[in-house]
N, C-alpha and C. Protein backbone atom coordinates (compact mmCIF):
# COMPACT_ATOMS: atom_id res chain seq x y z
N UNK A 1 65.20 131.06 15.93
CA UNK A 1 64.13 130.68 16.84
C UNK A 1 64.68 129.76 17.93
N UNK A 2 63.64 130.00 19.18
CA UNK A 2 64.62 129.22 19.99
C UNK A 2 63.64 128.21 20.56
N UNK A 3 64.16 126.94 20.82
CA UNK A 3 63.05 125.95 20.97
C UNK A 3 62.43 125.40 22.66
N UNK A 4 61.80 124.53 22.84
CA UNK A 4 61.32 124.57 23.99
C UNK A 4 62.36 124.39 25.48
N UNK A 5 62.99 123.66 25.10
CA UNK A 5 64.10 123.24 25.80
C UNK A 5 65.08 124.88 26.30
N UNK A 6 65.10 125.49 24.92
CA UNK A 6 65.78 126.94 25.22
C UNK A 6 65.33 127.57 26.16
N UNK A 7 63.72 127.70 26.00
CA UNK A 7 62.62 128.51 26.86
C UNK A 7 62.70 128.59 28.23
N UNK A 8 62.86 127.14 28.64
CA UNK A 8 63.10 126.37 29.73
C UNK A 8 64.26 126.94 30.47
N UNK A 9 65.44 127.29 29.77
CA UNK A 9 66.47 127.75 30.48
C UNK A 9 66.53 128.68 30.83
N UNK A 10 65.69 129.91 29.71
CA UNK A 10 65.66 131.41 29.53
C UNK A 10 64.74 131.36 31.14
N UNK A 11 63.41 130.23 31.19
CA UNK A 11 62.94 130.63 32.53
C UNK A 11 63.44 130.30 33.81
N UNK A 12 64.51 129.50 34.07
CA UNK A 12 65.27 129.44 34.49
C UNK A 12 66.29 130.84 35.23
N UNK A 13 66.47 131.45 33.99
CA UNK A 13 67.18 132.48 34.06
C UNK A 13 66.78 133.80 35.12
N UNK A 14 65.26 133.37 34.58
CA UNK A 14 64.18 134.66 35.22
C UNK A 14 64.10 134.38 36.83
N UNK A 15 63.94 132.45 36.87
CA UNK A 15 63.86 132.49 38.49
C UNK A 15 65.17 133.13 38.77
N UNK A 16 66.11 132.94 38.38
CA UNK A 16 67.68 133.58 39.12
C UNK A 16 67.46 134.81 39.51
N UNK A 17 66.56 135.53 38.24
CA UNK A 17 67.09 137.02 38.48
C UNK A 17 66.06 137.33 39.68
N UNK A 18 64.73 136.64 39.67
CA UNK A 18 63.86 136.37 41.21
C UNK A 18 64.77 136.32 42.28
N UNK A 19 65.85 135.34 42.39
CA UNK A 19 66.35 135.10 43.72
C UNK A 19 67.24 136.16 43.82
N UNK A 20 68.08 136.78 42.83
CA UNK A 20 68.72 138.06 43.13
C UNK A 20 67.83 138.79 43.77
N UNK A 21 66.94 139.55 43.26
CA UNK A 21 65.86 140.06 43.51
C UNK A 21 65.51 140.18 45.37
N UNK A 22 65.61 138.60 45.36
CA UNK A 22 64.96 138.28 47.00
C UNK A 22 65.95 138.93 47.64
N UNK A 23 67.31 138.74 47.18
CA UNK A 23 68.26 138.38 48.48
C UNK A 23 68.64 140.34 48.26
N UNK A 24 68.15 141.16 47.53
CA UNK A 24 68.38 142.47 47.84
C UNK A 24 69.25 143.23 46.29
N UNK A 25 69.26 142.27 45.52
CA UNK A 25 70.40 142.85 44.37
C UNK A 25 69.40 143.12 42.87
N UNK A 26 70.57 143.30 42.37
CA UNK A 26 69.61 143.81 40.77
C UNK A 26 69.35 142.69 40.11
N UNK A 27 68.26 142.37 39.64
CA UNK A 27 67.54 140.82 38.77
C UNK A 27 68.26 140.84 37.84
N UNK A 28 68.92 140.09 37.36
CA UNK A 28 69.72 139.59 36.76
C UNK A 28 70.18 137.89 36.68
N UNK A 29 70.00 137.00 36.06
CA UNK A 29 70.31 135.47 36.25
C UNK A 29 70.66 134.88 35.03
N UNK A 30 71.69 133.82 34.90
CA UNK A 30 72.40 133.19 33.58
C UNK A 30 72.89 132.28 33.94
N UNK A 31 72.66 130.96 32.99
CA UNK A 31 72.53 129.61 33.06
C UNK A 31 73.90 129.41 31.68
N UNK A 32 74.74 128.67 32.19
CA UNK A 32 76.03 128.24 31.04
C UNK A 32 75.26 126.61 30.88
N UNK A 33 75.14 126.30 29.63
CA UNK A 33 74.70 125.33 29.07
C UNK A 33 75.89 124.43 28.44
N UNK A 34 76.31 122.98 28.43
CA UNK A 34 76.91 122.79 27.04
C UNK A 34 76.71 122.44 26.12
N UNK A 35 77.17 122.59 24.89
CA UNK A 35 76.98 121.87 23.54
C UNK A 35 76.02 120.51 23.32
N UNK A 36 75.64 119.37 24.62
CA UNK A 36 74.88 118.09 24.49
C UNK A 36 73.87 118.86 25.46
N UNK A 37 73.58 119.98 25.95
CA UNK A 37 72.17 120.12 26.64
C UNK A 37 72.56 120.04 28.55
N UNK A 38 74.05 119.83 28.22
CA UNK A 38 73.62 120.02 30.12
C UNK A 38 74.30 121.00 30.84
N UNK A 39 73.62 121.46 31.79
CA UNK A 39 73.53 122.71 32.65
C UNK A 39 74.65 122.27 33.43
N UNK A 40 75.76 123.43 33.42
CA UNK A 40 76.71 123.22 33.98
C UNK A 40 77.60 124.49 34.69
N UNK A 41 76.68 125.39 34.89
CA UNK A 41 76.84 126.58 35.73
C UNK A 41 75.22 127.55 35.80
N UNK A 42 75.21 128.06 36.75
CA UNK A 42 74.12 129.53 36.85
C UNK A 42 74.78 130.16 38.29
N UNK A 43 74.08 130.92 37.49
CA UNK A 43 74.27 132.36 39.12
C UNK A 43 73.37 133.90 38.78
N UNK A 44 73.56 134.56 39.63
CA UNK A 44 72.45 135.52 39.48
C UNK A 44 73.47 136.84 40.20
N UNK A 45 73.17 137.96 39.88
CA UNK A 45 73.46 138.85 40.11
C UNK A 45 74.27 139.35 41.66
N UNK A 46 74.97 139.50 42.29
CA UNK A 46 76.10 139.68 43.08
C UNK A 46 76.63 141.42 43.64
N UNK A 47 76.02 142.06 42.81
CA UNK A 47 76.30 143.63 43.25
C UNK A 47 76.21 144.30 43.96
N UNK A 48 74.85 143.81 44.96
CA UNK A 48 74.96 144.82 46.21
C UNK A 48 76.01 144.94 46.93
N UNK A 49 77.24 143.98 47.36
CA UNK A 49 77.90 144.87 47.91
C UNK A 49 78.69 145.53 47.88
N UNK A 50 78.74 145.90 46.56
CA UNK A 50 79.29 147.14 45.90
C UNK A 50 80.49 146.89 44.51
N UNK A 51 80.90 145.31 44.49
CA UNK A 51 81.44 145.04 43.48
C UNK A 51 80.23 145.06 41.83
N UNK A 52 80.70 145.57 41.45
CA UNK A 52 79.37 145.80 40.02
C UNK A 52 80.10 144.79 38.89
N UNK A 53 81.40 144.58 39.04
CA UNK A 53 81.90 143.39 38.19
C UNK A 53 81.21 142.00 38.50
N UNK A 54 80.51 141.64 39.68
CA UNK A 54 79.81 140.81 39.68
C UNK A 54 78.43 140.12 39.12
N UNK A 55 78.76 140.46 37.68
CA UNK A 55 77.62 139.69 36.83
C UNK A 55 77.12 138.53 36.77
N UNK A 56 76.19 137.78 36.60
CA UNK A 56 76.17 136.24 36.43
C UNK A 56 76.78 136.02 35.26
N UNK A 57 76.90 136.87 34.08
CA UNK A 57 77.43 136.54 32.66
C UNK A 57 78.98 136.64 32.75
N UNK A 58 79.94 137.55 33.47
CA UNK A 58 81.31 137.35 33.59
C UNK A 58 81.30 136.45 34.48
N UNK A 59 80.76 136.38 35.77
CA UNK A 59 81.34 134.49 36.63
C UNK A 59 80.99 133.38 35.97
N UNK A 60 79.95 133.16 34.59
CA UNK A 60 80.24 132.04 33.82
C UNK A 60 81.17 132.18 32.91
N UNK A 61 81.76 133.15 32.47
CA UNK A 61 83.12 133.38 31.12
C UNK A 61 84.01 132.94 32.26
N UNK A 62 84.34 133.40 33.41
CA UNK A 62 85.18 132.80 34.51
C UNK A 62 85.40 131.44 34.81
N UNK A 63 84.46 130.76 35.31
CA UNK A 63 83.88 129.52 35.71
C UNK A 63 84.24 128.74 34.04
N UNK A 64 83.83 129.20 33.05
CA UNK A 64 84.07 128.26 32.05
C UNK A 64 85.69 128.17 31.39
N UNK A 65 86.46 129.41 31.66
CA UNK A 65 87.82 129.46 31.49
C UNK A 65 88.63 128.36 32.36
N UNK A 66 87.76 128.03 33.84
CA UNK A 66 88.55 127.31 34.50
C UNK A 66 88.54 125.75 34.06
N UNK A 67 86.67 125.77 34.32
CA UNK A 67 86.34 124.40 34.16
C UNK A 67 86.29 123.35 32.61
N UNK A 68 86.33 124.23 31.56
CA UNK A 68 86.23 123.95 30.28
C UNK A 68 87.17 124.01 29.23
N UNK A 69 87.48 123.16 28.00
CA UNK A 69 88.28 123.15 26.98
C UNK A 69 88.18 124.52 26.39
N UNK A 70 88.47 124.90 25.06
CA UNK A 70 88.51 125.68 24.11
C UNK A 70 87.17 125.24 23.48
N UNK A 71 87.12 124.26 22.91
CA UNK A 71 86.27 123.34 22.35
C UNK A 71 84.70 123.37 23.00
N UNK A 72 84.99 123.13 24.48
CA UNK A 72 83.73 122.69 24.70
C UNK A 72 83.01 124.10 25.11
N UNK A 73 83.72 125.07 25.31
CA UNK A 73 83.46 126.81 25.50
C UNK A 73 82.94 127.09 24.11
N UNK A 74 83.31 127.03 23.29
CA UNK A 74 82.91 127.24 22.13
C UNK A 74 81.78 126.58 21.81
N UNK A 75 81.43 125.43 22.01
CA UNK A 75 79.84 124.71 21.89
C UNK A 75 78.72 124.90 22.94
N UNK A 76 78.93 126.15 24.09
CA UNK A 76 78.55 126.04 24.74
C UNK A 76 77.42 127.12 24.90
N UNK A 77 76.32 127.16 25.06
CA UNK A 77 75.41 128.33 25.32
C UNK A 77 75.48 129.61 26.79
N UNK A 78 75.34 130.08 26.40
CA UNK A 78 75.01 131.28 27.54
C UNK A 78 73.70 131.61 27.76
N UNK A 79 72.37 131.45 28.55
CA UNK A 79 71.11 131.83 28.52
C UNK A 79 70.96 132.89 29.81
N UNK A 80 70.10 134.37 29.22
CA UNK A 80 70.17 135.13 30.45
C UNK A 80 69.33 135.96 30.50
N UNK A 81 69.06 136.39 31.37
CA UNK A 81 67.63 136.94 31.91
C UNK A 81 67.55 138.42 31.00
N UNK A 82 68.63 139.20 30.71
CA UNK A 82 69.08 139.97 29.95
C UNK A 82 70.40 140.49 29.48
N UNK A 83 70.19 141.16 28.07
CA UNK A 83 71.73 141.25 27.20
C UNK A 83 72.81 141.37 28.07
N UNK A 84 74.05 140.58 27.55
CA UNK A 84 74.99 141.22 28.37
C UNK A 84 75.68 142.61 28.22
N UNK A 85 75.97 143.04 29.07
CA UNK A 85 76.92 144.50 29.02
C UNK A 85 77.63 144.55 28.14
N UNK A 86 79.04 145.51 27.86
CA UNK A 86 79.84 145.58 27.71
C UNK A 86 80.75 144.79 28.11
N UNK A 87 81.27 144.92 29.53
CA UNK A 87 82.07 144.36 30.09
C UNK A 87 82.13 142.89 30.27
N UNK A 88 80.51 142.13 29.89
CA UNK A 88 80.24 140.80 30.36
C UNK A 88 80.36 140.27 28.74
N UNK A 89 79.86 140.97 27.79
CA UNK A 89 80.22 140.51 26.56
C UNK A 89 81.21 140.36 26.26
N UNK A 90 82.09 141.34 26.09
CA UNK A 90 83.72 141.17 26.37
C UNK A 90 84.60 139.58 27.03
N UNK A 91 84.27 139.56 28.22
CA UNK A 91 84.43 138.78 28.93
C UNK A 91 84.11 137.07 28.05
N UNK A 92 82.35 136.79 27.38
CA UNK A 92 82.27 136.15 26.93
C UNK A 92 82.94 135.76 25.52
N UNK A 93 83.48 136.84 24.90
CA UNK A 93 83.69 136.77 23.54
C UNK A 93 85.78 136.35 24.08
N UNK A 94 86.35 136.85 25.14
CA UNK A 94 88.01 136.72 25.42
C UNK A 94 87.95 135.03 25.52
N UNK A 95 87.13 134.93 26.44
CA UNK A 95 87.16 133.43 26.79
C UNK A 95 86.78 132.18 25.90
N UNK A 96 86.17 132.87 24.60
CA UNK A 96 85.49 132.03 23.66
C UNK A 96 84.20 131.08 23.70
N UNK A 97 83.41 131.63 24.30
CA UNK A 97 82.30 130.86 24.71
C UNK A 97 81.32 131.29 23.51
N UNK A 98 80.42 129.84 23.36
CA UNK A 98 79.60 130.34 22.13
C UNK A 98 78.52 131.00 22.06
N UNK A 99 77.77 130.41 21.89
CA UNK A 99 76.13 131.53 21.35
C UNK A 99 75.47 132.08 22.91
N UNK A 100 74.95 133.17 22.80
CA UNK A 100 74.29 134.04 23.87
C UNK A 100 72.84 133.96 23.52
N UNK A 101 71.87 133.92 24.28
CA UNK A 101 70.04 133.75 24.24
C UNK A 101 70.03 134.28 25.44
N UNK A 102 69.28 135.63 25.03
CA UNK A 102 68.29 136.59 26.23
C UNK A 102 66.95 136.52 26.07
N UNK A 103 66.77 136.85 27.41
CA UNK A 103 65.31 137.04 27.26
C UNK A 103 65.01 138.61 26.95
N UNK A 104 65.56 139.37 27.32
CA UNK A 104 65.08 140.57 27.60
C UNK A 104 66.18 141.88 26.96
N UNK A 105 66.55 142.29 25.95
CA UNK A 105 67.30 143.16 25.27
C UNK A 105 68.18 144.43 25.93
N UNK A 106 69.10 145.15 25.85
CA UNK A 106 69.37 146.16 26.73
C UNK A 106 68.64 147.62 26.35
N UNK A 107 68.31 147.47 24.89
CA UNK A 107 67.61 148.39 24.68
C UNK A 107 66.41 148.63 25.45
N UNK A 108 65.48 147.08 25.82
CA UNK A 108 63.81 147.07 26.25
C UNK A 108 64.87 148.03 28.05
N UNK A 109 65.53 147.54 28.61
CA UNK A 109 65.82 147.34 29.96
C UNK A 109 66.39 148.80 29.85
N UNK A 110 66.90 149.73 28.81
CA UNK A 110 67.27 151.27 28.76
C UNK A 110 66.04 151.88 28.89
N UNK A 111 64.53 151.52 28.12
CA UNK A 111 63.34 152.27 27.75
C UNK A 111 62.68 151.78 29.34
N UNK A 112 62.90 150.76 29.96
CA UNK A 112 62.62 150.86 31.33
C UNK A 112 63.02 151.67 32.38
N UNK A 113 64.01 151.04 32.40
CA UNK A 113 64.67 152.71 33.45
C UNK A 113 64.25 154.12 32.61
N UNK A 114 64.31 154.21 31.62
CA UNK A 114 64.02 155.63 31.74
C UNK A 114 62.47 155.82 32.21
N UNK A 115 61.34 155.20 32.07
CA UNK A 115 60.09 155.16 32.60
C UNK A 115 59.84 154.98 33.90
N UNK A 116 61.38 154.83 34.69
CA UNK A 116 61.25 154.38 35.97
C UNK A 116 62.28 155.71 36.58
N UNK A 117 62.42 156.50 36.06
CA UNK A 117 63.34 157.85 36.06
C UNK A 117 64.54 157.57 36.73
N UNK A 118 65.14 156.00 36.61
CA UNK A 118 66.55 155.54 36.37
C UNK A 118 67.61 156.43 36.00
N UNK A 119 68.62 156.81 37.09
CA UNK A 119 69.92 157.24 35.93
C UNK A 119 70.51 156.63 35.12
N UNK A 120 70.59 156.81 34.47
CA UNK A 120 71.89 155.90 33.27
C UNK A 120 72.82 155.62 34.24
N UNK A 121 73.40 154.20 33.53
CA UNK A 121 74.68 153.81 34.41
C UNK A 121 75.58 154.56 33.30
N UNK A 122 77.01 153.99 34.72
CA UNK A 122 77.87 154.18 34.17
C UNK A 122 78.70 154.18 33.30
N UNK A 123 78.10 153.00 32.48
CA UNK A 123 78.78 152.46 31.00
C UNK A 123 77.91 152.39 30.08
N UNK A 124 77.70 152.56 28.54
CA UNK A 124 76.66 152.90 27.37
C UNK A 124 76.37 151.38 27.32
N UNK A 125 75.24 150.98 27.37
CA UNK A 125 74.98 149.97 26.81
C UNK A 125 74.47 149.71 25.61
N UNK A 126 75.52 148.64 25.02
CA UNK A 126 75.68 148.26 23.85
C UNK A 126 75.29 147.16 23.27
N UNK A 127 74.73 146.77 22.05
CA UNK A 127 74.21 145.77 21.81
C UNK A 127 75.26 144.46 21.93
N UNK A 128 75.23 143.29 22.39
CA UNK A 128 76.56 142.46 22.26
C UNK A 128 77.12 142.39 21.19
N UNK A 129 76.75 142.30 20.14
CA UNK A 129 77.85 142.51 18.36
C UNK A 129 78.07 143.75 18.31
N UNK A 130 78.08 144.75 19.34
CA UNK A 130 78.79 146.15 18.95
C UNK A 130 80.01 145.67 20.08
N UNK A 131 80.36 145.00 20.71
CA UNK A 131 81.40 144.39 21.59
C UNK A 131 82.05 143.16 20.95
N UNK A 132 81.33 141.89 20.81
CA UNK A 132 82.14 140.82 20.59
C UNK A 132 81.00 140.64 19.34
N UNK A 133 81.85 140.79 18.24
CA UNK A 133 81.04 140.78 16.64
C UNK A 133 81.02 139.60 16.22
N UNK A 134 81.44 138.44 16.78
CA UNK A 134 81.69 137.06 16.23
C UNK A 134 80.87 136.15 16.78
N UNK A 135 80.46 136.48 17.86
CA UNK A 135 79.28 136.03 18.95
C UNK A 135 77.87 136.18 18.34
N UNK A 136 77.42 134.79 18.30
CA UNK A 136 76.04 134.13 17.59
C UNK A 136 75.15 134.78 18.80
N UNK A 137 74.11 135.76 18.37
CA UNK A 137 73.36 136.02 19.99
C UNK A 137 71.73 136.40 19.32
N UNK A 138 71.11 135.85 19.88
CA UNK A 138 69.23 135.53 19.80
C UNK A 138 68.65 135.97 20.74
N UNK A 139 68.12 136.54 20.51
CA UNK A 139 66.99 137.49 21.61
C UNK A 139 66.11 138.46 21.18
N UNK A 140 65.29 139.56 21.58
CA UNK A 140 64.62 139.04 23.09
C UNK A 140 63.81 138.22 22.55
N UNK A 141 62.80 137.35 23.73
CA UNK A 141 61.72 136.41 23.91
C UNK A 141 60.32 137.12 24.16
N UNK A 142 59.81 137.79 23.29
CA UNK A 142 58.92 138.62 23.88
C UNK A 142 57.85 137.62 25.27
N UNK A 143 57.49 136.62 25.07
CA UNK A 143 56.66 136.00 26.01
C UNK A 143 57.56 136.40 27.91
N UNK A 144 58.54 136.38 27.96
CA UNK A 144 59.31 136.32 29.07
C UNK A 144 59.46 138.22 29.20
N UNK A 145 59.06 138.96 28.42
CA UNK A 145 59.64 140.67 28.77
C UNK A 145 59.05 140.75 30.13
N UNK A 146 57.43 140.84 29.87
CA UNK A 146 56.70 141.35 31.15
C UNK A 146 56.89 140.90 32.30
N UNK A 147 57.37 139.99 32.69
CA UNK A 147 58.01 138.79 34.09
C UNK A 147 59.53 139.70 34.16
N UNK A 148 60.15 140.00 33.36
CA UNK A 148 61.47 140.53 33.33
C UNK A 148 61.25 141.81 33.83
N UNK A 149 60.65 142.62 32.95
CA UNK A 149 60.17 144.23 33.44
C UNK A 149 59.55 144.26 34.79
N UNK A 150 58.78 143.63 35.04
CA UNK A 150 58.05 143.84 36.53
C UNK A 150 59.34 143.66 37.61
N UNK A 151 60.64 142.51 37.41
CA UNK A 151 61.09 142.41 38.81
C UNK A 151 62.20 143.96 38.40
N UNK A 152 62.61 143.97 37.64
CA UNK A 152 63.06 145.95 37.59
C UNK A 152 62.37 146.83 38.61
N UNK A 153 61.46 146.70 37.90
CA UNK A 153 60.25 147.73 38.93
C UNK A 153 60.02 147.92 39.87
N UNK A 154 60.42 146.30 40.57
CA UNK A 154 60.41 146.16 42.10
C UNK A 154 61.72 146.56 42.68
N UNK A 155 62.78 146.15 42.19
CA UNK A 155 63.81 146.53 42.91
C UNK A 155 64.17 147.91 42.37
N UNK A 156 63.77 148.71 41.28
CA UNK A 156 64.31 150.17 41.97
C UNK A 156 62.61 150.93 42.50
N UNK A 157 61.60 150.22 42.39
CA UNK A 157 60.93 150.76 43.82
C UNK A 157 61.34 150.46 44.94
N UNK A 158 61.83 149.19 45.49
CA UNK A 158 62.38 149.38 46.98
C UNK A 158 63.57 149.87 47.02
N UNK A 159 64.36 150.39 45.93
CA UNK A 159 65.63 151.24 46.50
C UNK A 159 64.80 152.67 46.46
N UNK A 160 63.59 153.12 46.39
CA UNK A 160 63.22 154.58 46.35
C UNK A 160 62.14 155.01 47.77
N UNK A 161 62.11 153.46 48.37
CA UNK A 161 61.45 153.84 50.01
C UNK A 161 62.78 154.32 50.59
């Protein structure tokens, strides 16, 4: 269970994936926490212009490789608007960063696009312990889905004007 303070970040997360959202990209947003409670990275989604490695969840495995111990990566939370990928789990599990909290599952965000007649991307999405199996990860938040699902909706309705 995740407590109020968690909530707080997870909504946090959601405004990010809002401001992606604004500025034209896919909603997506993630807040690096440390081990005593303080916020010490976020960012939000980066893809439109055409780099797709630009996750908010790999530029904090990045950002925390630079800025952080072994130690303090390891005590450190990951909170995000939704599961990470493959590639971003990966990323979190090389660098050693600790526990992951979503709001929003990749499974709920697969059964969306397909209701939104989404192609599948390019890579299977996988639950994060089918990637990095050692990685403590809590999710979804059902209170936060419907705020999550709606900004989807919006941005691949305005990629379909």
């Amino acid at each position: 269970m995740i407590d109020p303070s968690e909530l707080s970040h997870l909504r946090r997360c959601v405004e990010l994936a809002t401001r992606a959202l604004e500025v034209g990209d896919e909603p997506f947003g993630s807040v690096l926490v440390s081990g005593d409670g303080k916020v010490l990275a976020e960012d939000h989604n980066r893809v439109a212009g055409g780099d797709h490695t630009r996750h908010p969840e790999f530029e904090l495995a990045r950002w925390s490789a630079e800025h952080m111990t072994p130690e303090e990566r390891a005590a450190a939370t990951v909170y995000t608007s939704g599961e990470h990928c493959p590639m971003c789990a990966a990323a979190h599990a090389w660098v050693g960063l600790g526990r992951i909290v979503y709001a929003t599952s990749s499974a709920q965000l697969v059964g969306w696009l397909a209701e939104l007649d989404v192609p599948p991307a390019p890579v299977r999405p996988l639950p994060v312990n089918e990637v990095a199996p050692g990685v403590v990860v809590e999710g979804p938040v059902p209170e936060l889905a419907g705020e999550v699902r709606e900004l989807h909706r919006r941005f691949h309705a305005a990629r379909r004007v």
